[in-house]
Protein backbone atom coordinates (compact mmCIF):
# COMPACT_ATOMS: atom_id res chain seq x y z
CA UNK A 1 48.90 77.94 104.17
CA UNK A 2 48.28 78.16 108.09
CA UNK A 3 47.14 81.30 109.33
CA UNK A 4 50.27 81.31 111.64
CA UNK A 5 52.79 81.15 108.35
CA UNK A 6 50.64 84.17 107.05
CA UNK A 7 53.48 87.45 106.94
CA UNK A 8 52.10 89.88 108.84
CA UNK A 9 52.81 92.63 111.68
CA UNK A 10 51.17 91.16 114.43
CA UNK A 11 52.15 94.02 116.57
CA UNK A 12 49.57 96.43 114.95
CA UNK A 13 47.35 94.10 112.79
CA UNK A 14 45.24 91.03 113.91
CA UNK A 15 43.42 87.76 111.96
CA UNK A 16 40.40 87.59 109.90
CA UNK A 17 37.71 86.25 112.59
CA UNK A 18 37.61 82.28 112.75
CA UNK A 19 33.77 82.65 111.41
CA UNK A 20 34.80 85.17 108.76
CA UNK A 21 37.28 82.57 107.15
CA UNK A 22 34.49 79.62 107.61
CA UNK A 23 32.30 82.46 105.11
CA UNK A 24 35.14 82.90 102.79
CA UNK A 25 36.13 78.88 102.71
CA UNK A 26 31.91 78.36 102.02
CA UNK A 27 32.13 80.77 99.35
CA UNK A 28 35.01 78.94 97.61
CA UNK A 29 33.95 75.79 98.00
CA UNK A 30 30.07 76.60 95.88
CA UNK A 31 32.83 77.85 92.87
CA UNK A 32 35.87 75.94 92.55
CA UNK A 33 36.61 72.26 92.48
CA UNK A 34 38.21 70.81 95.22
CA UNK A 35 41.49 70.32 93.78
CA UNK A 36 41.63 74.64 93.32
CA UNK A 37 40.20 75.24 96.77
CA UNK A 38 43.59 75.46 98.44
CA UNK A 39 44.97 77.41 95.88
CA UNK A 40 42.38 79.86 95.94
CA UNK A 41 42.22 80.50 99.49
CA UNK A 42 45.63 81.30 99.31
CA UNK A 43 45.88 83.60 96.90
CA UNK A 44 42.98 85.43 99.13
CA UNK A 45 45.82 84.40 102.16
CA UNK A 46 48.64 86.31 100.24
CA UNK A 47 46.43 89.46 99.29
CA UNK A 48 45.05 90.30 102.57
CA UNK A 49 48.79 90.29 104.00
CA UNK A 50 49.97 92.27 100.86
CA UNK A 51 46.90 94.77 101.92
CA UNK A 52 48.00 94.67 105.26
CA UNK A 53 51.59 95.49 104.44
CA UNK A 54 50.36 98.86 103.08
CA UNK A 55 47.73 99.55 105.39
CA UNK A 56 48.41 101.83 108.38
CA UNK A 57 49.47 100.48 111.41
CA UNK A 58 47.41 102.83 113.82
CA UNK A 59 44.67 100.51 114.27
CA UNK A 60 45.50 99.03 117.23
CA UNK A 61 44.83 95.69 116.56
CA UNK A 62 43.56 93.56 118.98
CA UNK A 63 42.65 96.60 121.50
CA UNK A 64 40.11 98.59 119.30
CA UNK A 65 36.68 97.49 119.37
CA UNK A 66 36.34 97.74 116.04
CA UNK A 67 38.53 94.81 115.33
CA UNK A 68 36.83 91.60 116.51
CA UNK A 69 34.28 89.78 114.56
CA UNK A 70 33.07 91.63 111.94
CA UNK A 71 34.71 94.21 112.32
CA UNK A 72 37.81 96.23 110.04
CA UNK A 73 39.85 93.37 109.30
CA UNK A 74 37.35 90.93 108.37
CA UNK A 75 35.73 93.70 105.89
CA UNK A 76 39.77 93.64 104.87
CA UNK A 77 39.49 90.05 104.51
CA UNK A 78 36.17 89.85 102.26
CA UNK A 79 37.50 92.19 100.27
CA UNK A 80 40.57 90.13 99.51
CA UNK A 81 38.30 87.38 98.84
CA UNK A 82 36.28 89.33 96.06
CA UNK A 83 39.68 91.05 94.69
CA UNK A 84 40.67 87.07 94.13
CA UNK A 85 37.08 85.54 93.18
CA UNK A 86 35.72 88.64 91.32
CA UNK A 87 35.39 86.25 88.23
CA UNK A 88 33.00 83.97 89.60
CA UNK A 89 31.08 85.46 92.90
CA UNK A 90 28.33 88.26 93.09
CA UNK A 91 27.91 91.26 95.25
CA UNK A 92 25.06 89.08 96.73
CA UNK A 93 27.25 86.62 98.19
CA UNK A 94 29.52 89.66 99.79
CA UNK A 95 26.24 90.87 101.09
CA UNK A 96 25.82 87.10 102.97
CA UNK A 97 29.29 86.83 104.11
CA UNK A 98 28.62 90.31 105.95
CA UNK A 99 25.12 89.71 107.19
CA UNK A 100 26.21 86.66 108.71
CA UNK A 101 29.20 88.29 110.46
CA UNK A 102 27.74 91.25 111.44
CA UNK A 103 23.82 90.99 112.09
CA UNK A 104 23.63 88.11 114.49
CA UNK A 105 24.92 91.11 117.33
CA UNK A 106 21.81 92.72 115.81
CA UNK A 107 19.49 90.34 116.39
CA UNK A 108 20.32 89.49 120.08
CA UNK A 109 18.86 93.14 120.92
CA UNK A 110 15.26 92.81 121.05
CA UNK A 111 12.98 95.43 119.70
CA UNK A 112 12.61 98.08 121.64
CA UNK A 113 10.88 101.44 121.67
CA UNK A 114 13.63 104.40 120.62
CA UNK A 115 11.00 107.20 121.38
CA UNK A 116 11.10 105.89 124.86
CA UNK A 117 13.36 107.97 127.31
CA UNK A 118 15.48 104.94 128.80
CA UNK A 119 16.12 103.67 125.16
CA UNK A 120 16.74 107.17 123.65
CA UNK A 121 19.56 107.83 126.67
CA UNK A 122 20.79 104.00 126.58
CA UNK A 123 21.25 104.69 122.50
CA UNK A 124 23.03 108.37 123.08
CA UNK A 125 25.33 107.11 125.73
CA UNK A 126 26.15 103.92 123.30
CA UNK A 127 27.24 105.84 120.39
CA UNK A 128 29.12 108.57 122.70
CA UNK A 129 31.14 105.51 124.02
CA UNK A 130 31.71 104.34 120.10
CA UNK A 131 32.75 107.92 119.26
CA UNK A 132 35.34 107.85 122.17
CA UNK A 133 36.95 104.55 120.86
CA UNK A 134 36.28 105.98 116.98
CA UNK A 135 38.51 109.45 118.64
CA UNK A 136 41.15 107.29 120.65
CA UNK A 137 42.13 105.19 117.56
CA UNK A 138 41.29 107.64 114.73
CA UNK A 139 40.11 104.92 112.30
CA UNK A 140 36.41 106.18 111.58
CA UNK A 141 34.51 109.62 111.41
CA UNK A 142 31.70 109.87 113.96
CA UNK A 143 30.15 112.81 115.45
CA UNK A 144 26.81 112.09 117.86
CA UNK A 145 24.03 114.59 118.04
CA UNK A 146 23.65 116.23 121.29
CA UNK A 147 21.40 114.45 123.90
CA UNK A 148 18.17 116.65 123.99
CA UNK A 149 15.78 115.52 127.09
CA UNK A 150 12.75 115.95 124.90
């Protein structure tokens, strides 16, 4: 099935990421034979749009910030893919598709000293900026510490 056929409400949900369905598709491919690869991927297809069907429709898909690679609807999507492949893959592998999604953001930050006062404000006025977006679209809890000079 095309990801364009896939039944979903496109005016408050959004895709899996391109790279998160190149994990899932890798995944399949080291467990089932060829021939069941298509089938597979669709049942994961047909369970993230029956999740999405009952999921709420207040996370404003393709404006939050939380929705783009890596982000709430490819954690929707892996889980789909382990609902479907529980049988044959390991936490492990769920563990991969995630740090390959999500820690390459990581790793373009160099490391820097936190104790350091530019840091330590750059860091406080970063997570104040996620905590407004976290607020706006009520999808996550976050509360930030208040920003103490010393």
């Amino acid at each position: 099935m095309k990801d364009s056929e896939l039944q979903i409400d496109r005016s408050c949900h959004v895709l899996y990421s391109k790279p998160c369905k190149k994990e899932i598709l890798a995944k399949i491919t080291l467990h089932y034979p060829e021939v069941e690869r298509e089938v597979v991927w669709e049942q994961v297809q047909l369970r993230y749009a029956e999740l999405l069907s009952k999921w709420r429709t207040d996370l404003g898909g393709k404006k939050n910030f939380h929705n783009g690679v890596g982000g709430t609807y490819d954690c929707i999507a892996i889980m789909c893919y382990y609902d479907v492949c529980r049988d044959v893959t390991t936490f492990r592998e769920i563990e991969e598709i995630e740090e390959k999604l999500i820690l390459p953001t990581f790793r373009k930050l160099k490391f820097v000293d936190c104790n350091k006062p530019f840091w330590r404000k750059l860091m406080y006025k970063a997570f104040v900026r996620a905590k407004s977006g976290c607020d706006k679209w009520h999808d996550y809890e976050m509360t930030v510490a208040p920003y103490e000079k010393n």
